[in-house]
C-alpha atoms as a PDB file:
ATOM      1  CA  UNK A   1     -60.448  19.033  31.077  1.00  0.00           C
ATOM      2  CA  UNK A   2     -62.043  20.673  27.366  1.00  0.00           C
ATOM      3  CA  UNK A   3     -62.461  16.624  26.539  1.00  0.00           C
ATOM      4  CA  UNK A   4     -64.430  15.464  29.304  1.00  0.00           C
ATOM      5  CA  UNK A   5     -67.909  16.755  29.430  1.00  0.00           C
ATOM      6  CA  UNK A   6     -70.914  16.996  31.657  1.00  0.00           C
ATOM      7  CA  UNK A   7     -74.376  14.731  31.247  1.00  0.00           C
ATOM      8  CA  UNK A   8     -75.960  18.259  30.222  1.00  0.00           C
ATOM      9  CA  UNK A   9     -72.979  19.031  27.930  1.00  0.00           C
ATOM     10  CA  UNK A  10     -73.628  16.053  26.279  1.00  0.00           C
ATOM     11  CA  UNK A  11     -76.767  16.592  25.844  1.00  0.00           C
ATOM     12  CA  UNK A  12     -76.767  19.981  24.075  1.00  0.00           C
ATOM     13  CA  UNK A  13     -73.430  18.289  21.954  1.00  0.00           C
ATOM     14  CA  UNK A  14     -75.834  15.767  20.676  1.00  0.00           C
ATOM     15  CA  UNK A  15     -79.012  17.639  20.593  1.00  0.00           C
ATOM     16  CA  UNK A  16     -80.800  15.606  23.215  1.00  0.00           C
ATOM     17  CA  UNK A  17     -82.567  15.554  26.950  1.00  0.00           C
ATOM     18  CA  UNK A  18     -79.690  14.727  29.526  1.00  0.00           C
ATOM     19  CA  UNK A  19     -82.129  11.896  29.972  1.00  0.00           C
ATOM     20  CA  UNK A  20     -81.242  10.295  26.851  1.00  0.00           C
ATOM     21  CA  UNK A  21     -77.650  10.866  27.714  1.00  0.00           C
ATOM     22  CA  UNK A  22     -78.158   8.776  30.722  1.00  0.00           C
ATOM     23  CA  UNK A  23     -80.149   6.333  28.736  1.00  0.00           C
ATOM     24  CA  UNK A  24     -77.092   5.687  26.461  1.00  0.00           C
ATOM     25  CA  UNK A  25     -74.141   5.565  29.234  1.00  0.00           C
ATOM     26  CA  UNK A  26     -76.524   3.123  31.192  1.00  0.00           C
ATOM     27  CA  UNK A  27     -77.429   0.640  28.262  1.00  0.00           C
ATOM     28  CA  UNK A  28     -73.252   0.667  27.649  1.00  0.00           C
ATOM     29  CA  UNK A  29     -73.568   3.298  24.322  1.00  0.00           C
ATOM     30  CA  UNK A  30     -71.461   5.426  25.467  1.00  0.00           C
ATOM     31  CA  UNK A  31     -68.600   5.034  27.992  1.00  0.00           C
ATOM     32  CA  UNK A  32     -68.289   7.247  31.002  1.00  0.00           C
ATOM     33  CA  UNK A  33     -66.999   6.991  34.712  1.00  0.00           C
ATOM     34  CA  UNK A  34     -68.086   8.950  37.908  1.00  0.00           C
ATOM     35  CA  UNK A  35     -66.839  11.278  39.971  1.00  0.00           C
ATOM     36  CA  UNK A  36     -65.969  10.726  43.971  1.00  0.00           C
ATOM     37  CA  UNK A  37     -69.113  13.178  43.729  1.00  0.00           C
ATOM     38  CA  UNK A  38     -71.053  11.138  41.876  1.00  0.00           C
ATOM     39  CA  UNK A  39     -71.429  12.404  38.909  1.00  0.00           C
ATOM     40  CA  UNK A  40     -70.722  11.208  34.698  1.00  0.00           C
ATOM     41  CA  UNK A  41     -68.506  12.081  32.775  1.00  0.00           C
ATOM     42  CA  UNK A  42     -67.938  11.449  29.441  1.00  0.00           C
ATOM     43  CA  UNK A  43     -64.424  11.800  26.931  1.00  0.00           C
ATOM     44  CA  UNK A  44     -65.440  13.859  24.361  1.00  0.00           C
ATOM     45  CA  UNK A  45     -63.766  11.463  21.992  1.00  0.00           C
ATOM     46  CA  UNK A  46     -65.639   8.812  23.157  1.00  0.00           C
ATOM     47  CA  UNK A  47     -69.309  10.812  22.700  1.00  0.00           C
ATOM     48  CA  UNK A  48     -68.081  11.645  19.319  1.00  0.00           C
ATOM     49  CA  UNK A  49     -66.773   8.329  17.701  1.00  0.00           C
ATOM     50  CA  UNK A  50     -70.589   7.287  19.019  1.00  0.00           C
ATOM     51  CA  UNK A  51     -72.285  10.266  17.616  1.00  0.00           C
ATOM     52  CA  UNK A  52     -70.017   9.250  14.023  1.00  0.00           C
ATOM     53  CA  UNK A  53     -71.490   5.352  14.488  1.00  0.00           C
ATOM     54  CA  UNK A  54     -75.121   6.873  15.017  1.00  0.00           C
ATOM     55  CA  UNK A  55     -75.178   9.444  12.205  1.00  0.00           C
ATOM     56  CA  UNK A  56     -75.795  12.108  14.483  1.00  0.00           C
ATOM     57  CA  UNK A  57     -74.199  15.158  13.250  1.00  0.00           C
ATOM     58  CA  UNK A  58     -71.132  16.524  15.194  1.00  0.00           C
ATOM     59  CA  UNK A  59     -71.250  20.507  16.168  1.00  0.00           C
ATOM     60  CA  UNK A  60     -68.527  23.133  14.788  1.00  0.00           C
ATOM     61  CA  UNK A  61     -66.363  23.598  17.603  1.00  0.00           C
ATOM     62  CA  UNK A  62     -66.882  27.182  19.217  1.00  0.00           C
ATOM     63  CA  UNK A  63     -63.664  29.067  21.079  1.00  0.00           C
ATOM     64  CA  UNK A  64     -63.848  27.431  24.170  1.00  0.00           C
ATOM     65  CA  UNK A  65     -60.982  29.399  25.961  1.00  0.00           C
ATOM     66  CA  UNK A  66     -62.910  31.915  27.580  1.00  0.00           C
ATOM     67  CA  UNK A  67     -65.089  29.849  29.528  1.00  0.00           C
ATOM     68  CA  UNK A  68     -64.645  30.335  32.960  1.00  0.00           C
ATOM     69  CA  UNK A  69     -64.402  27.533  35.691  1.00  0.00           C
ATOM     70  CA  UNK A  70     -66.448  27.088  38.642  1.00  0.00           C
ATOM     71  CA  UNK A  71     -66.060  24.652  41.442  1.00  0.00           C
ATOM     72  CA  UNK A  72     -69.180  23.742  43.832  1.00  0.00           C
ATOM     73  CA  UNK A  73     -67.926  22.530  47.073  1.00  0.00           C
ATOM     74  CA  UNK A  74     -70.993  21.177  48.912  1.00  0.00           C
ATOM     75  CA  UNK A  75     -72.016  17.494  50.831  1.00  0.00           C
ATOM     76  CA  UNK A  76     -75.835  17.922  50.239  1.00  0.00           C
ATOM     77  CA  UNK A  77     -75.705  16.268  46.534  1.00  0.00           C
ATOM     78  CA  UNK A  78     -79.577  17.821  45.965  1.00  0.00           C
ATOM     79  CA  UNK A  79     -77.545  21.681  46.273  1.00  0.00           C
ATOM     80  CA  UNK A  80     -74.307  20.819  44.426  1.00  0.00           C
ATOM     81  CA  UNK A  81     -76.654  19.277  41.277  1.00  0.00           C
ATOM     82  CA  UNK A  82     -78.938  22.085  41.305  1.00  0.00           C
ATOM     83  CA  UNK A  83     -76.243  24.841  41.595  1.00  0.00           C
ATOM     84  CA  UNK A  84     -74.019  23.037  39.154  1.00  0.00           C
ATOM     85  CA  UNK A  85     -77.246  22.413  36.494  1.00  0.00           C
ATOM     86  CA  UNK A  86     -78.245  25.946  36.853  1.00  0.00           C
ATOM     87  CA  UNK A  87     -74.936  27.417  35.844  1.00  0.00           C
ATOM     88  CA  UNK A  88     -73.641  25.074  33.276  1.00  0.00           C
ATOM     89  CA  UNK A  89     -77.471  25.904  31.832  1.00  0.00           C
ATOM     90  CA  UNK A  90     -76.921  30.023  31.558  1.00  0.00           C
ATOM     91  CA  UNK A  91     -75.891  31.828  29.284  1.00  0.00           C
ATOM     92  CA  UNK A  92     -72.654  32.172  30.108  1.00  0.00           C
ATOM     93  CA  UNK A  93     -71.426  28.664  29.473  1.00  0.00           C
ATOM     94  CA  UNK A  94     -69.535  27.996  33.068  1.00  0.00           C
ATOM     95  CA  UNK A  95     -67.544  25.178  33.112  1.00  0.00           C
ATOM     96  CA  UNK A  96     -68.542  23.401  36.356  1.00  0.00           C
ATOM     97  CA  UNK A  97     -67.472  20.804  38.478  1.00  0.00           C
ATOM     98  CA  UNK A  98     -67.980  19.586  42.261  1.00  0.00           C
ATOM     99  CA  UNK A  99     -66.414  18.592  44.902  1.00  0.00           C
ATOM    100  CA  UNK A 100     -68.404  16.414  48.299  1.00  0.00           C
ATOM    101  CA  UNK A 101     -65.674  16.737  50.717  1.00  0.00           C
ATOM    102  CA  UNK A 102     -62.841  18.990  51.602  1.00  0.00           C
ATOM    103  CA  UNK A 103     -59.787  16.526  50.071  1.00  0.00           C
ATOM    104  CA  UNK A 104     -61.871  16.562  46.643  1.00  0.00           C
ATOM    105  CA  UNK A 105     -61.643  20.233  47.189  1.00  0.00           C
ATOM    106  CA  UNK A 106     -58.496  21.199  47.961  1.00  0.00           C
ATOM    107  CA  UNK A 107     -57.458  18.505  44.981  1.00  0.00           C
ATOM    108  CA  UNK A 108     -59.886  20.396  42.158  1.00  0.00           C
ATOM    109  CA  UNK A 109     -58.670  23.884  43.285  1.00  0.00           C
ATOM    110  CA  UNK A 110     -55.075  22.574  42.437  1.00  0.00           C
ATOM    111  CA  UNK A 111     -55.914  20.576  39.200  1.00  0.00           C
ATOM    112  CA  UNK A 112     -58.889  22.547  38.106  1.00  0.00           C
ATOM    113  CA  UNK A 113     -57.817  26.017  38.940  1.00  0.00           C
ATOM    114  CA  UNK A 114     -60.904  27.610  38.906  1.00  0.00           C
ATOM    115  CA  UNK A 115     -61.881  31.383  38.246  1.00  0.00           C
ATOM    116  CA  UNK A 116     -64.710  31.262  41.503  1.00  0.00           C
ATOM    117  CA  UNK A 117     -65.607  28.403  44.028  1.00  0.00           C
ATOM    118  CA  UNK A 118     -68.499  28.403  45.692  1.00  0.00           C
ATOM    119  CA  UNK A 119     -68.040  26.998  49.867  1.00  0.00           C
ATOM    120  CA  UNK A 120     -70.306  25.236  52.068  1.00  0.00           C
ATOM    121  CA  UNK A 121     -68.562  26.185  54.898  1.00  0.00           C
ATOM    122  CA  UNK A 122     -70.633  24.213  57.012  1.00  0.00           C
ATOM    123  CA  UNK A 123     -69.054  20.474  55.580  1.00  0.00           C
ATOM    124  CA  UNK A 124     -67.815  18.116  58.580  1.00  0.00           C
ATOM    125  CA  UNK A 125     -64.360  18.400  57.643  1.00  0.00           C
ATOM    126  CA  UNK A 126     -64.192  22.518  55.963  1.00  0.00           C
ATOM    127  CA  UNK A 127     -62.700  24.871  58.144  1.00  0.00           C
ATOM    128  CA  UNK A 128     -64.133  27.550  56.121  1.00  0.00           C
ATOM    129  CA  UNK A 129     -62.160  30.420  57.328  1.00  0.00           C
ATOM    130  CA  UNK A 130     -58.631  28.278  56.826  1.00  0.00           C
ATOM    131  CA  UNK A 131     -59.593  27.320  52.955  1.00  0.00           C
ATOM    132  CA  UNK A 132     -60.653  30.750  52.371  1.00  0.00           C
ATOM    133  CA  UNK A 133     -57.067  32.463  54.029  1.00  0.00           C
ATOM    134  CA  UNK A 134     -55.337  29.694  51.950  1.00  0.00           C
ATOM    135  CA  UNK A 135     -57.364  30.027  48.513  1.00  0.00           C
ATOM    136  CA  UNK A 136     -56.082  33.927  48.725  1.00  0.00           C
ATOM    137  CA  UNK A 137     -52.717  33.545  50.198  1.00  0.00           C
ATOM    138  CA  UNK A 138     -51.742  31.096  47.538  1.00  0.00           C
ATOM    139  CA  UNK A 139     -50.034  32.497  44.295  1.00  0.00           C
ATOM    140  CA  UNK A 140     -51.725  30.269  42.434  1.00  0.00           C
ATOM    141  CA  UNK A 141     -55.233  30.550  43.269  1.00  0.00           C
ATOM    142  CA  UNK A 142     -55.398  33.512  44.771  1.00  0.00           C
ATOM    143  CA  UNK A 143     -57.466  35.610  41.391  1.00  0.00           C
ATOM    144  CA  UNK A 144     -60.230  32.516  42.400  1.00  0.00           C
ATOM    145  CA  UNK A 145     -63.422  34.517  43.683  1.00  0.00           C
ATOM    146  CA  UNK A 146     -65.171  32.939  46.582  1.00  0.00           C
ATOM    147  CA  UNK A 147     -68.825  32.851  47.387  1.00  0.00           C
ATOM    148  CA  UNK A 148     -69.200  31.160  50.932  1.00  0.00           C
ATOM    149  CA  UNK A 149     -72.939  28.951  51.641  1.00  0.00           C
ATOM    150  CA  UNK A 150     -73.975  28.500  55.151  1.00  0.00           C
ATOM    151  CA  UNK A 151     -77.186  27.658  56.437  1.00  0.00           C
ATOM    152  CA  UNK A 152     -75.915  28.439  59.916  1.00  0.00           C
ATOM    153  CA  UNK A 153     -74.058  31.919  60.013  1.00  0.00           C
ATOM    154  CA  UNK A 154     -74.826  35.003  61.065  1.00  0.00           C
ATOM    155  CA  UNK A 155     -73.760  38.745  60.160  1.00  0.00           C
ATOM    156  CA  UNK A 156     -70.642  38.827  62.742  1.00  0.00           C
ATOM    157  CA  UNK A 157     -69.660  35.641  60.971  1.00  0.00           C
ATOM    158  CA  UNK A 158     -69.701  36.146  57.874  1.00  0.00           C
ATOM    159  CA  UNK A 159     -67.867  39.637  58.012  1.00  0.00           C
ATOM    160  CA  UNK A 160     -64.937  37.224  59.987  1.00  0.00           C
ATOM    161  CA  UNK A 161     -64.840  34.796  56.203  1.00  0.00           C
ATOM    162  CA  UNK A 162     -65.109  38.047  54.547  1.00  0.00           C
ATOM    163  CA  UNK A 163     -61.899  38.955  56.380  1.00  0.00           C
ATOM    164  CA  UNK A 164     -60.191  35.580  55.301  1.00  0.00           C
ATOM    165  CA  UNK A 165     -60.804  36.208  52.190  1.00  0.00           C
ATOM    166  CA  UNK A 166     -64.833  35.602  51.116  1.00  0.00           C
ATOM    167  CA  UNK A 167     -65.807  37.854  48.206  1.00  0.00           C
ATOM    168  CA  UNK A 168     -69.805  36.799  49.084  1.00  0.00           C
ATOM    169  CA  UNK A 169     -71.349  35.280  51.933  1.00  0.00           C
ATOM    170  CA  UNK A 170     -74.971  33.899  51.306  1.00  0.00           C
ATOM    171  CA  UNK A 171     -77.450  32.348  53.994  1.00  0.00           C
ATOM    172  CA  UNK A 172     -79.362  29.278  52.218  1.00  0.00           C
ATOM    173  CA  UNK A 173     -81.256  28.518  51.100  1.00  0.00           C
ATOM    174  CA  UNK A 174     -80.519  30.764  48.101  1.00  0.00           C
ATOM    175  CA  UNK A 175     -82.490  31.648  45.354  1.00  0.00           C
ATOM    176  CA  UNK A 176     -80.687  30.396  42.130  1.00  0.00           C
ATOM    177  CA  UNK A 177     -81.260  33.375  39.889  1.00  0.00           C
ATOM    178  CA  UNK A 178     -79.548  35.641  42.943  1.00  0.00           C
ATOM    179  CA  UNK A 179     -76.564  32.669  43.008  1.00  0.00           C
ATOM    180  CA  UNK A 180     -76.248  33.091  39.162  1.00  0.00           C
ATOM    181  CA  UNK A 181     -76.299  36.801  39.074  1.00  0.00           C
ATOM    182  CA  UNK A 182     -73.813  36.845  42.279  1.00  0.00           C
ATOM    183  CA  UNK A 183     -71.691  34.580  39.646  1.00  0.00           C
ATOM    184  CA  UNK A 184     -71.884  36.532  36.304  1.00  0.00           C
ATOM    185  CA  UNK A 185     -70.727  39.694  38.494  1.00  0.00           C
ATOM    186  CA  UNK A 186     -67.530  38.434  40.522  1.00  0.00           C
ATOM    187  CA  UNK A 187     -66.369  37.028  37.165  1.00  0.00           C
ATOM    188  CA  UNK A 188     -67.038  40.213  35.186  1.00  0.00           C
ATOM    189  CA  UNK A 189     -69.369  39.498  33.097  1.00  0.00           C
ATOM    190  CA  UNK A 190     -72.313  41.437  34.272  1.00  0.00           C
END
């Protein structure tokens, strides 16, 4: 996944607004395909041989292993893009991604493997407390923090997806800068 890259990663890659990004995917500059979620993506290759054709300067490569993954697992597109603009803009450099629906989900969490997934447990076909027992039961994916999203749950709840395996249970709507400190800490980096 270190060659496909976001709108925003793009952006900062090239030096531009994520705007301009769009801009050059749209007028056919720049190839790039969406997500089931709806979002771009674009091969790294293919936003560098256009950067080389431009004369735009391509970045030194910095170590990329230690970024850590996040999936965002949400229907309301509005939450998923601001959660998933807001981390892949800290400090931190998250690698993000999102999932819409629960197949995406359980598909990302396979192929993505990522270090914390944050759960709208509240999606038409989530049964939050079954992907949360299974996230943690699994060898694979069981190191993956969880942070569980619900509009709609209340204290007795949230301690039962606690039990199933929830690191953090928020009510939304959440404050971003709590959501991004929640995130730097579960992944130890606060």
């Amino acid at each position: 996944m270190e060659d496909t890259l976001t709108v925003f990663t793009a952006s900062k890659h090239c030096n531009v607004s994520s705007k301009t990004i769009i801009n050059w995917v749209e007028a056919g500059h720049i190839k790039a395909y969406r997500t089931v979620g709806g979002h771009r993506r674009i091969k790294k290759s293919d936003l560098e041989e256009f950067m080389r054709s431009q004369g735009i300067p391509i970045p030194q490569e910095k170590d990329q292993g230690a970024r850590k993954k996040i999936l965002v697992v949400d229907d309301d597109m509005i939450i998923v893009e601001s959660i998933v603009q807001s981390l892949e803009e800290d400090q931190f450099d998250y690698e993000v991604i999102s999932a819409s629906d629960g197949f995406e989900a359980g598909l990302q969490v396979n192929h993505f493997n990522p270090d914390l997934l944050i759960l709208d447990i509240m999606m038409p076909d989530i049964k939050g407390y079954e992907v949360c027992k299974k996230i943690k039961t699994s060898e694979k994916s069981k190191h993956t923090k969880i942070i569980v999203l619900s509009a709609y749950l209340d204290d007795e709840k949230f301690a039962r997806m606690k039990e199933n395996g929830a690191d953090v249970c928020f009510s939304k709507p959440l404050p971003l800068p709590q959501l991004k400190d929640e995130v730097a800490k579960l992944l130890g980096l606060k």
